[in-house]
N, C-alpha and C. Protein backbone atom coordinates (compact mmCIF):
# COMPACT_ATOMS: atom_id res chain seq x y z
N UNK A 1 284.80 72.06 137.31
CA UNK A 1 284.01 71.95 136.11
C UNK A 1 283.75 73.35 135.55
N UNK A 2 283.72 73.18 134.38
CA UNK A 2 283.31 74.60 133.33
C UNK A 2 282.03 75.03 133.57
N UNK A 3 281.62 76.20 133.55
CA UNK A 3 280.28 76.55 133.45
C UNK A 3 280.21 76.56 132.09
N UNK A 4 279.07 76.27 131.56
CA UNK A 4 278.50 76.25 130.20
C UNK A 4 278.84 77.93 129.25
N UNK A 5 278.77 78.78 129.56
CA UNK A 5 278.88 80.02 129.04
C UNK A 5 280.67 80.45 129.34
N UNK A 6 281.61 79.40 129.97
CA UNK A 6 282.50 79.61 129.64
C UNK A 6 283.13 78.68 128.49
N UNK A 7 282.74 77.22 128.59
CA UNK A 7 282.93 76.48 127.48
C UNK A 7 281.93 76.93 126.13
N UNK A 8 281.35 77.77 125.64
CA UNK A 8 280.58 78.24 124.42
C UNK A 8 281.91 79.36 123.94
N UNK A 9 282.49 80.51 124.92
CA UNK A 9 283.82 81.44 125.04
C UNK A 9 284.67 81.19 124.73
N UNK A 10 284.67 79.77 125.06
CA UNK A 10 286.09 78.88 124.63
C UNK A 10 285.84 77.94 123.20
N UNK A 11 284.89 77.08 122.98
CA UNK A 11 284.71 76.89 121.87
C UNK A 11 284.50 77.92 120.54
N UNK A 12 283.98 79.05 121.07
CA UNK A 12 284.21 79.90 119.78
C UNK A 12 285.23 80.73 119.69
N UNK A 13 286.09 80.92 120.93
CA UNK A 13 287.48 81.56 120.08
C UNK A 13 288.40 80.63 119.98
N UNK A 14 288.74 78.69 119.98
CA UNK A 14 289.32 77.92 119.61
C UNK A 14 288.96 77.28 118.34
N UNK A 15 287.48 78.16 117.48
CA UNK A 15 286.90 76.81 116.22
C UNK A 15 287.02 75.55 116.82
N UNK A 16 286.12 75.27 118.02
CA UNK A 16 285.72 74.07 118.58
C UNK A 16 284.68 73.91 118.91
N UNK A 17 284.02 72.52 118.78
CA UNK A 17 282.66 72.66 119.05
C UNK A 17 282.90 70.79 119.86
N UNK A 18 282.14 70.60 120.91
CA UNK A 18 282.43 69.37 121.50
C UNK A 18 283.78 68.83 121.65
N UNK A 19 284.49 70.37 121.89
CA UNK A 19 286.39 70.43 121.80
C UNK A 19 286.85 69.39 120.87
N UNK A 20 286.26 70.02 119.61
CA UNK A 20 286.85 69.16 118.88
C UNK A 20 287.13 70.03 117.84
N UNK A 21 288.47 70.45 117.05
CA UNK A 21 289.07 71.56 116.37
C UNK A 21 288.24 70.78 114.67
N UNK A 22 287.47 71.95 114.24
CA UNK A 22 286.35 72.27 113.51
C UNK A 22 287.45 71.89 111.75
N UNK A 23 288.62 72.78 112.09
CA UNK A 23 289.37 72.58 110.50
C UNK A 23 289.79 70.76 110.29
N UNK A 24 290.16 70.36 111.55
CA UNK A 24 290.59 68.91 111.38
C UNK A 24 289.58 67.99 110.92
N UNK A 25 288.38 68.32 111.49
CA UNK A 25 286.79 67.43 111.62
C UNK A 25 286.98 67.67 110.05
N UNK A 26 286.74 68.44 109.21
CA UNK A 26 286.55 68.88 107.99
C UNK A 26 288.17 68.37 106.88
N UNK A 27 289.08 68.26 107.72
CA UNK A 27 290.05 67.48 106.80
C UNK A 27 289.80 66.41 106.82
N UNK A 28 289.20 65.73 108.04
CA UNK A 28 289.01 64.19 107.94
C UNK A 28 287.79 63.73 107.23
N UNK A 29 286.86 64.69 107.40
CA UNK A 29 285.71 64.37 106.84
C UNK A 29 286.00 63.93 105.30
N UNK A 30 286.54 64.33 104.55
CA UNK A 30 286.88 63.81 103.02
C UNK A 30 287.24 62.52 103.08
N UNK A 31 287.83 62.20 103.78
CA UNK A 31 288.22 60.69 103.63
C UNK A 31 288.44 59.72 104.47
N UNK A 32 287.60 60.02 105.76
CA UNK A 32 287.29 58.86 106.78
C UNK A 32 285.65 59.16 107.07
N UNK A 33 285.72 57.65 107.06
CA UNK A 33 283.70 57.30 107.49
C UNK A 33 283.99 57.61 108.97
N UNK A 34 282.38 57.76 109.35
CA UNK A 34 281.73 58.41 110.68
C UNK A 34 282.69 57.75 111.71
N UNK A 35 282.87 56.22 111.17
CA UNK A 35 283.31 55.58 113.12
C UNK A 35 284.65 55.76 112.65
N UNK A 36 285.66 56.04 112.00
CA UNK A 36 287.22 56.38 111.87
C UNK A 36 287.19 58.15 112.79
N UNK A 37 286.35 59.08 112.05
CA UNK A 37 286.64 60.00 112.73
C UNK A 37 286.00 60.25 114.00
N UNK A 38 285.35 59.53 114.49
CA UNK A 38 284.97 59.02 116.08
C UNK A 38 286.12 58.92 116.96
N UNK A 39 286.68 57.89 116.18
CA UNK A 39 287.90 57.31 116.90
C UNK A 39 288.91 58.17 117.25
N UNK A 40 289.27 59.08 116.36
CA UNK A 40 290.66 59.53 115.90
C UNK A 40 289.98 60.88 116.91
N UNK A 41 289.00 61.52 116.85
CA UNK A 41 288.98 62.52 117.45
C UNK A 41 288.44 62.57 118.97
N UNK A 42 288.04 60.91 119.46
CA UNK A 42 287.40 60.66 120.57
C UNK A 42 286.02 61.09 120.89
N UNK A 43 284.91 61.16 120.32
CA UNK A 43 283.91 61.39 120.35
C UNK A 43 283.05 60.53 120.08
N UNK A 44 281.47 60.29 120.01
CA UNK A 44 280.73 60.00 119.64
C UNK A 44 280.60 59.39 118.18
N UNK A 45 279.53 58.91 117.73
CA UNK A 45 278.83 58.55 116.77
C UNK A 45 278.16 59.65 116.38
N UNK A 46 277.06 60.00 117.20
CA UNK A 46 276.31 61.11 117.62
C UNK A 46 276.73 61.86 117.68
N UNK A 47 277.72 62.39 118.08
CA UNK A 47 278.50 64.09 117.94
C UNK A 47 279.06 64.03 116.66
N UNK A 48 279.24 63.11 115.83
CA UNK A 48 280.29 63.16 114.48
C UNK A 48 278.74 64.05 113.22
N UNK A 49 277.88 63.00 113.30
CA UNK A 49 276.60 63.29 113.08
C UNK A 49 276.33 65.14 113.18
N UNK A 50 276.18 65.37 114.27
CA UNK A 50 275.36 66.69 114.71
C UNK A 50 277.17 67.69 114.21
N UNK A 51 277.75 67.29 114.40
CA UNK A 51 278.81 68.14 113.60
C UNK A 51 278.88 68.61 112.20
N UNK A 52 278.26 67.32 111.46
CA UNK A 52 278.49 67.38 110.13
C UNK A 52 277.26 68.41 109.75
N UNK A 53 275.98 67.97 110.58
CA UNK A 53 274.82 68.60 110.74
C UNK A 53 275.18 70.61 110.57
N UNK A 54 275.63 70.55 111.91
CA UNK A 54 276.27 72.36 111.75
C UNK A 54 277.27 73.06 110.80
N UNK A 55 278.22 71.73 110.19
CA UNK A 55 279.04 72.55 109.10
C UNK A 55 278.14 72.72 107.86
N UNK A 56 277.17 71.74 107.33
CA UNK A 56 276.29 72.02 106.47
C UNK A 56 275.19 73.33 106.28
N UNK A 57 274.89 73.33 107.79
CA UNK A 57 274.38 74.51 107.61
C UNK A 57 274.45 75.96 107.59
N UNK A 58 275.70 75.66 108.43
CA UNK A 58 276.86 77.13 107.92
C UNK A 58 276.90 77.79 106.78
């Protein structure tokens, strides 16, 4: 298992966050609802959410 401060190392020099590549989340976001890009990227409900949450506030 990862220690936490190596998966934060790795999510920020891959643009990943819940290993999930940040440019794709944001191509899909235009034109798939929450539970399509759930699916497609294997995640949550809840992580799709708190994603959209951090690109906004960027």
């Amino acid at each position: 298992m990862m220690r936490s401060a190596d998966k934060q190392w790795h999510s920020h020099h891959q643009n990943e966050v819940f290993g999930v590549n940040l440019h794709k989340f944001m191509e899909m976001e235009g034109h798939a609802n929450h539970m399509e890009i759930a699916q497609e990227l294997g995640i949550s409900l809840g992580e799709v959410k708190m994603l959209k949450k951090k690109i906004t506030r960027a």
